[in-house]
PDB file of N, CA and C in Angstrom:
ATOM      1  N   UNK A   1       0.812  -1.188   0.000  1.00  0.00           N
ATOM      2  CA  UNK A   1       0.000   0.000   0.000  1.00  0.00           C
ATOM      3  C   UNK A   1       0.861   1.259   0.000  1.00  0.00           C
ATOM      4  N   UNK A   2       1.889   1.351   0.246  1.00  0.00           N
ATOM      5  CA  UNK A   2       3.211   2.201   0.533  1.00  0.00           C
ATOM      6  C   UNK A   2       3.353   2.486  -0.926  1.00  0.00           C
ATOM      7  N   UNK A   3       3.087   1.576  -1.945  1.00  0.00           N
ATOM      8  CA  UNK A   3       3.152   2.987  -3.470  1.00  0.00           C
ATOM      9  C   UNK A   3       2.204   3.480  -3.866  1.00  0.00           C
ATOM     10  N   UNK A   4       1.192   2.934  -3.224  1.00  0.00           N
ATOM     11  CA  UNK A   4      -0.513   3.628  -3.546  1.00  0.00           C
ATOM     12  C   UNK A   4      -1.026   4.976  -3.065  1.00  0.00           C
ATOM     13  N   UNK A   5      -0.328   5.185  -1.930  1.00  0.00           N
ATOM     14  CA  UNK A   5      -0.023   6.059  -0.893  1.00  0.00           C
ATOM     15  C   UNK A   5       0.742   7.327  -1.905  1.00  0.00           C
ATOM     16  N   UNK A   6       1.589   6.757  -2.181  1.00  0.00           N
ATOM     17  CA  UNK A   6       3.082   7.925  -3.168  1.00  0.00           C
ATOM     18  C   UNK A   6       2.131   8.211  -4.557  1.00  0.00           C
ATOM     19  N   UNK A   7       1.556   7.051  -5.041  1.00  0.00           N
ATOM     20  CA  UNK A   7       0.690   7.689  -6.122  1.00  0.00           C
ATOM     21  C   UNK A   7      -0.218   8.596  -5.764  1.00  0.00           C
ATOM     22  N   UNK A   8      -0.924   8.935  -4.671  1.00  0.00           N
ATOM     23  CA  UNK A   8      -1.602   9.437  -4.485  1.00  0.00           C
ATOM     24  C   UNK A   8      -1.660  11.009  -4.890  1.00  0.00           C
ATOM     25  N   UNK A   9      -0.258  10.825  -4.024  1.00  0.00           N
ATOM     26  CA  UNK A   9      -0.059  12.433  -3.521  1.00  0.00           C
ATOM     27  C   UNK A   9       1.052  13.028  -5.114  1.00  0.00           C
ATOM     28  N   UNK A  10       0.849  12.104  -5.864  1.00  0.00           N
ATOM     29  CA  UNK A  10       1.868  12.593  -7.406  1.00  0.00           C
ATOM     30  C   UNK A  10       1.303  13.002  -8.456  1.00  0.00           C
ATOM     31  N   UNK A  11       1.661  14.303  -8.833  1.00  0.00           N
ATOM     32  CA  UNK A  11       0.501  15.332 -10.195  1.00  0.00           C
ATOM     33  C   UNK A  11       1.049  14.555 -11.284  1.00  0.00           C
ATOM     34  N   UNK A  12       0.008  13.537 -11.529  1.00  0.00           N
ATOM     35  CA  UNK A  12       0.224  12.799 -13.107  1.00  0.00           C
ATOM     36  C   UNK A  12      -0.276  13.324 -14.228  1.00  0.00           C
ATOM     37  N   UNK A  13      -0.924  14.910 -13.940  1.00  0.00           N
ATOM     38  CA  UNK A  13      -1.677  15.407 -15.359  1.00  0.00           C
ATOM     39  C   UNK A  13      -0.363  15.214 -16.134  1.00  0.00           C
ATOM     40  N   UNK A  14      -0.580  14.658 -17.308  1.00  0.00           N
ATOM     41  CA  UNK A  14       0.256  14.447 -18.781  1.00  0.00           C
ATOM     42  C   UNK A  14       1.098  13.541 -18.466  1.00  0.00           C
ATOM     43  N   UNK A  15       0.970  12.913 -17.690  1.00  0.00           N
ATOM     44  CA  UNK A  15       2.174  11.880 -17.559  1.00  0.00           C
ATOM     45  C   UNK A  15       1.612  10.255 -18.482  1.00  0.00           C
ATOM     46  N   UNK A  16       2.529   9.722 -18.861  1.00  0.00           N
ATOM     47  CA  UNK A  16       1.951   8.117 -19.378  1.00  0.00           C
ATOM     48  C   UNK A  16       2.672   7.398 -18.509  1.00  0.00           C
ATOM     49  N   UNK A  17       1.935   6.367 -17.932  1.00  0.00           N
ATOM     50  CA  UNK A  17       2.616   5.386 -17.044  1.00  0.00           C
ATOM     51  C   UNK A  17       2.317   3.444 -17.955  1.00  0.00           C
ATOM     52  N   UNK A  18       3.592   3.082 -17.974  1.00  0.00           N
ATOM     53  CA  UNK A  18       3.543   1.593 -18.413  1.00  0.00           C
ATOM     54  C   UNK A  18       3.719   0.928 -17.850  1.00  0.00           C
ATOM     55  N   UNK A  19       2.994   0.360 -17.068  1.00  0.00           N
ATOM     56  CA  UNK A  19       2.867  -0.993 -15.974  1.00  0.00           C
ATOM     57  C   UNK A  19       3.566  -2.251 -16.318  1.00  0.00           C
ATOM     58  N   UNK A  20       4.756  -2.512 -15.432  1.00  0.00           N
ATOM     59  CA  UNK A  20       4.872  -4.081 -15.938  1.00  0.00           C
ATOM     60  C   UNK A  20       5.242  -4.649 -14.663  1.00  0.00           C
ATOM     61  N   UNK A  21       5.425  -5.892 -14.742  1.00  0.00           N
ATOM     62  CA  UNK A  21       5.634  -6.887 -13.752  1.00  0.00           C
ATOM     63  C   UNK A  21       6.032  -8.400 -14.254  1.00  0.00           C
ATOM     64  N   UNK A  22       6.792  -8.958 -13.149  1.00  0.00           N
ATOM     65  CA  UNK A  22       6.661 -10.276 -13.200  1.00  0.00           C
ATOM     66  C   UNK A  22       5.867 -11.256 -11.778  1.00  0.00           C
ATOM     67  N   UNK A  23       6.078 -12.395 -12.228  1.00  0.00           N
ATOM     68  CA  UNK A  23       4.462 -12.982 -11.505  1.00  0.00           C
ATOM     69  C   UNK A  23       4.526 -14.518 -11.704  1.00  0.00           C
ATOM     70  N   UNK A  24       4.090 -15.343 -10.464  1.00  0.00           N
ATOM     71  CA  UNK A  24       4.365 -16.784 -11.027  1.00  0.00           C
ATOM     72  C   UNK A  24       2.449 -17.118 -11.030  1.00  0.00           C
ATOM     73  N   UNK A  25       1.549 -16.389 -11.584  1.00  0.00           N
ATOM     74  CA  UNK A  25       0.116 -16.777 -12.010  1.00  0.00           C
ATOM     75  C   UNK A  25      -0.516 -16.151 -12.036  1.00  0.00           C
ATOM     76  N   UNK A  26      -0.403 -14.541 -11.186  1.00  0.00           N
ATOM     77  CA  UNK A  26      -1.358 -13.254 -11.139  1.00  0.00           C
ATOM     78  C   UNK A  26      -1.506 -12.588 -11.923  1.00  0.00           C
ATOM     79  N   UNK A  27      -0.305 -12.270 -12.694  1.00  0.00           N
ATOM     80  CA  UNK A  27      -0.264 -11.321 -13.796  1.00  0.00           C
ATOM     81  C   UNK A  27      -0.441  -9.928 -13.223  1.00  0.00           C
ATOM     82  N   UNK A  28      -1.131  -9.088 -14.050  1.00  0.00           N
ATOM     83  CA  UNK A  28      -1.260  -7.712 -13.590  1.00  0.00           C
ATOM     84  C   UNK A  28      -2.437  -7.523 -12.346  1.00  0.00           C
ATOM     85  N   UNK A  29      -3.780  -8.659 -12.355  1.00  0.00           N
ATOM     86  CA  UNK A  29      -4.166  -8.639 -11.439  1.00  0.00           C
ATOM     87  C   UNK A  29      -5.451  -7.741 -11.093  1.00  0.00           C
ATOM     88  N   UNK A  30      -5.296  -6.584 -12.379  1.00  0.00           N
ATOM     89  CA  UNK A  30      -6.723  -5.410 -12.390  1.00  0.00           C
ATOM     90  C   UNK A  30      -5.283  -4.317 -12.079  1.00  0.00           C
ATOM     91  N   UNK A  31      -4.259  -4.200 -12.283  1.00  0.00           N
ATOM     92  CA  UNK A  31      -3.150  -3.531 -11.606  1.00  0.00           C
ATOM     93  C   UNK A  31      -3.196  -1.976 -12.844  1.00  0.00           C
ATOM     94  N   UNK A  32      -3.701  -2.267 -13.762  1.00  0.00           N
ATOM     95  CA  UNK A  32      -3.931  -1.001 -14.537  1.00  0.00           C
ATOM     96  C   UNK A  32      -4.962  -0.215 -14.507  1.00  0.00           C
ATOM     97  N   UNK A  33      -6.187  -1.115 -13.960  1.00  0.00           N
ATOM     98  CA  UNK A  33      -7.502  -0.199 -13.473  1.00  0.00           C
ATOM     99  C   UNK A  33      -7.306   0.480 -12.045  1.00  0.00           C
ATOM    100  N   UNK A  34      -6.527  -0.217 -11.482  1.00  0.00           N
ATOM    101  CA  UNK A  34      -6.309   0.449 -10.214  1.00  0.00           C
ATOM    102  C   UNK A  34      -5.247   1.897 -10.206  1.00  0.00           C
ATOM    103  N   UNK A  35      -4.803   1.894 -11.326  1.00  0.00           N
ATOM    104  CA  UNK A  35      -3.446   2.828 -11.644  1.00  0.00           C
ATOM    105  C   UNK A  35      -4.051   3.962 -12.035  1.00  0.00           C
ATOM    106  N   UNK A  36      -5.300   3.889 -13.083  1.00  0.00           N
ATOM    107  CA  UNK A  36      -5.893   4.833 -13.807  1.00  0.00           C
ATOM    108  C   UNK A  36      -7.237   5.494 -12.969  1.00  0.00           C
ATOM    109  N   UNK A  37      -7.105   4.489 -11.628  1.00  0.00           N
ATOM    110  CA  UNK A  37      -8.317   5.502 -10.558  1.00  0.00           C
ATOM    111  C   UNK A  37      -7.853   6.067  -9.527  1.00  0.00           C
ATOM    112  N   UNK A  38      -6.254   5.539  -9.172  1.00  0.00           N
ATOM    113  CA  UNK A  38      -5.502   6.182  -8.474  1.00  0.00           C
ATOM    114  C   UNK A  38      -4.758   7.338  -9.043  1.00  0.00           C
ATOM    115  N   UNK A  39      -3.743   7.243 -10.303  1.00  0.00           N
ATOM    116  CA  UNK A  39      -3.290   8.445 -10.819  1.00  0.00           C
ATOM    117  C   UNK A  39      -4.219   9.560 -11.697  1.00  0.00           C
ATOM    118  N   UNK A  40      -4.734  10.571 -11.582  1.00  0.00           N
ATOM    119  CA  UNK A  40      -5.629  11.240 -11.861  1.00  0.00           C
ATOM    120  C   UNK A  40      -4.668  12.018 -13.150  1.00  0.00           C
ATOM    121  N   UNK A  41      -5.571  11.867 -14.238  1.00  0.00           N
ATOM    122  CA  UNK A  41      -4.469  13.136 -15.278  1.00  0.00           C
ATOM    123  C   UNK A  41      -3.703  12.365 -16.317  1.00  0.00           C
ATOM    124  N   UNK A  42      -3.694  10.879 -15.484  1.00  0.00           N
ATOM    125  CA  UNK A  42      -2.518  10.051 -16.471  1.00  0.00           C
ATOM    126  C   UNK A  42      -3.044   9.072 -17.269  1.00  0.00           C
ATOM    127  N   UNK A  43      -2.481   8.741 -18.112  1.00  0.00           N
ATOM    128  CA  UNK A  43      -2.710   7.949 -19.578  1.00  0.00           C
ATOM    129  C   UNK A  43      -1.692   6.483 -19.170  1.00  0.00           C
ATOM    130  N   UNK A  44      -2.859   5.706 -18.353  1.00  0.00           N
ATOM    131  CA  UNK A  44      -2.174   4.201 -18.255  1.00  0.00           C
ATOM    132  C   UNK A  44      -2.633   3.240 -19.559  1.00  0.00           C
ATOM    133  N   UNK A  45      -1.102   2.613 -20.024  1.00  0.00           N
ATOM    134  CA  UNK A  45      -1.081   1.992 -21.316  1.00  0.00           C
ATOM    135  C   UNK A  45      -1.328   0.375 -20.893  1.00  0.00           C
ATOM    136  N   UNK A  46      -1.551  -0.366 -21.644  1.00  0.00           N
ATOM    137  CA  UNK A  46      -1.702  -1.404 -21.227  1.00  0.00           C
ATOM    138  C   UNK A  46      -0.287  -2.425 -21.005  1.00  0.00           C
ATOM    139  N   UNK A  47      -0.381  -2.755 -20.101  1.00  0.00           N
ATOM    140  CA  UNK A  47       0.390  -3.427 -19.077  1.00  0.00           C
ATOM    141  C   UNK A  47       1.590  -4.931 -19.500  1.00  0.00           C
ATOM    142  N   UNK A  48       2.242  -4.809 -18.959  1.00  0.00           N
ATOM    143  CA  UNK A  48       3.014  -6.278 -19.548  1.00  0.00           C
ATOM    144  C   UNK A  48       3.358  -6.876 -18.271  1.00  0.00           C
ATOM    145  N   UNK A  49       2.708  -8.404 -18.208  1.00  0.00           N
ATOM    146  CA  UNK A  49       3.007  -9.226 -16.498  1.00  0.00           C
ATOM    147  C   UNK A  49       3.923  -9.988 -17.564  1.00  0.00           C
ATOM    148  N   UNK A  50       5.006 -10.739 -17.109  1.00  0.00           N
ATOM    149  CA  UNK A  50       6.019 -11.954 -16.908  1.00  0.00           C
ATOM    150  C   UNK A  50       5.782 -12.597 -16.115  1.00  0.00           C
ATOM    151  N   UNK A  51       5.902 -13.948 -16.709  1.00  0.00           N
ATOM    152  CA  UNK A  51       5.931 -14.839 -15.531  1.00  0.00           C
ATOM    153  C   UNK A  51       7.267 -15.505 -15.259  1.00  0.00           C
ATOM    154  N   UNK A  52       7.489 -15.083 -13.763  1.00  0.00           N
ATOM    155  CA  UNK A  52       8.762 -15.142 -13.289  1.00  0.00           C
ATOM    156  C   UNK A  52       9.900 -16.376 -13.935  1.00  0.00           C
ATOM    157  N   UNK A  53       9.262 -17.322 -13.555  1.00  0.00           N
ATOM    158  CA  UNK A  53      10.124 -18.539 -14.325  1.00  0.00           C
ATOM    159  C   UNK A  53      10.615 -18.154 -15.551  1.00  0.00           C
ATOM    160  N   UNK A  54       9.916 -17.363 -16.326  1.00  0.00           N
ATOM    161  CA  UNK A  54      10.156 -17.374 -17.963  1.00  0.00           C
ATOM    162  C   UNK A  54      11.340 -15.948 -18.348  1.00  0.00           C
ATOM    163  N   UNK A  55      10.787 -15.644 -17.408  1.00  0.00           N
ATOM    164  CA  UNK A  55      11.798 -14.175 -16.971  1.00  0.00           C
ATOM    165  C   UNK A  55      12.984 -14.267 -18.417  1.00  0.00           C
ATOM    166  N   UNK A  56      13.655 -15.208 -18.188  1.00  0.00           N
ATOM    167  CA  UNK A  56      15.413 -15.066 -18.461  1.00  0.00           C
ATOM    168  C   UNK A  56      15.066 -15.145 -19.990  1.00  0.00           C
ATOM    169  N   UNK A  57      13.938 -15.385 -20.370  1.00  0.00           N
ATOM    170  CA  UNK A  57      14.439 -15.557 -21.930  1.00  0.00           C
ATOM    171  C   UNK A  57      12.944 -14.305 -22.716  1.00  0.00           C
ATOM    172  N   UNK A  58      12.335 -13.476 -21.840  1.00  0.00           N
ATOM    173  CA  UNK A  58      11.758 -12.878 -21.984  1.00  0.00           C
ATOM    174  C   UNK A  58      11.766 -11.712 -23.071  1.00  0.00           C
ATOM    175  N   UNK A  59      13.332 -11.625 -23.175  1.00  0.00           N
ATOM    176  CA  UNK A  59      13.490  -9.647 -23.969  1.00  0.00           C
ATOM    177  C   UNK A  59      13.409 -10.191 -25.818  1.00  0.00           C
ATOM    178  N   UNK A  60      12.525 -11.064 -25.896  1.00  0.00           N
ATOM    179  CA  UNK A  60      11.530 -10.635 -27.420  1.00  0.00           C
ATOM    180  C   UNK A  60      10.358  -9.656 -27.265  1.00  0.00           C
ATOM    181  N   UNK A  61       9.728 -10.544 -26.008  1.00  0.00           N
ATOM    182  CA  UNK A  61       8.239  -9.802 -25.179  1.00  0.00           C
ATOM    183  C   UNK A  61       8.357  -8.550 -25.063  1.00  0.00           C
ATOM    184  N   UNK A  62       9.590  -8.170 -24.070  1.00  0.00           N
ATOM    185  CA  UNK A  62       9.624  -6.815 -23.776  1.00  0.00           C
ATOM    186  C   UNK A  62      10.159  -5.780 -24.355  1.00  0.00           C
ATOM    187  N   UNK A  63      10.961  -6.787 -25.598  1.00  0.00           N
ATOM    188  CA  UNK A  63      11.235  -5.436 -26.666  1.00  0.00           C
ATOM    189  C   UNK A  63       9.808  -5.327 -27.813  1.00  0.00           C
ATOM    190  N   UNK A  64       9.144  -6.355 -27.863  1.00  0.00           N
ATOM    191  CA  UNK A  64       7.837  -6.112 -28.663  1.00  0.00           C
ATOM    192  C   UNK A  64       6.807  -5.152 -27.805  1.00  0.00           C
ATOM    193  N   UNK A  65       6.888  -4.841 -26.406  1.00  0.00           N
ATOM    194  CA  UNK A  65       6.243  -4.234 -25.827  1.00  0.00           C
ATOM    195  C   UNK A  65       6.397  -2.868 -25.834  1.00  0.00           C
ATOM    196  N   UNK A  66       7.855  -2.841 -26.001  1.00  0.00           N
ATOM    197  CA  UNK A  66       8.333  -1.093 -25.358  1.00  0.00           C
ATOM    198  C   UNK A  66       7.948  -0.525 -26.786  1.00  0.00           C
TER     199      UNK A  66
END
């Protein structure tokens, strides 16, 4: 709750935020709807979860993402 808290109090007018994570089954979790009712102003893109195990061979994913 300690970054929900810091989002709170942070002026995201014009800012874009790109959510990612890794995860061994949760994924993002609703972690971008929660981003876009917490940061007010900001343009949350849709999200990239990893799943942890897969991690090491991941940077096709995350260069197709960025």
């Amino acid at each position: 709750m300690a970054v929900y808290t810091f989002l709170e109090k942070f002026d995201w007018n014009g800012k874009t935020i790109h959510p990612f994570c890794t995860h061994e089954g949760s994924g993002l979790s609703g972690t971008e709807g929660r981003l876009q009712g917490v940061c007010k102003g900001a343009v949350v893109t849709k999200g990239l979860a990893v799943q942890g195990s897969l991690s090491d061979n991941a940077g096709t994913v995350v260069e197709k993402w960025i």
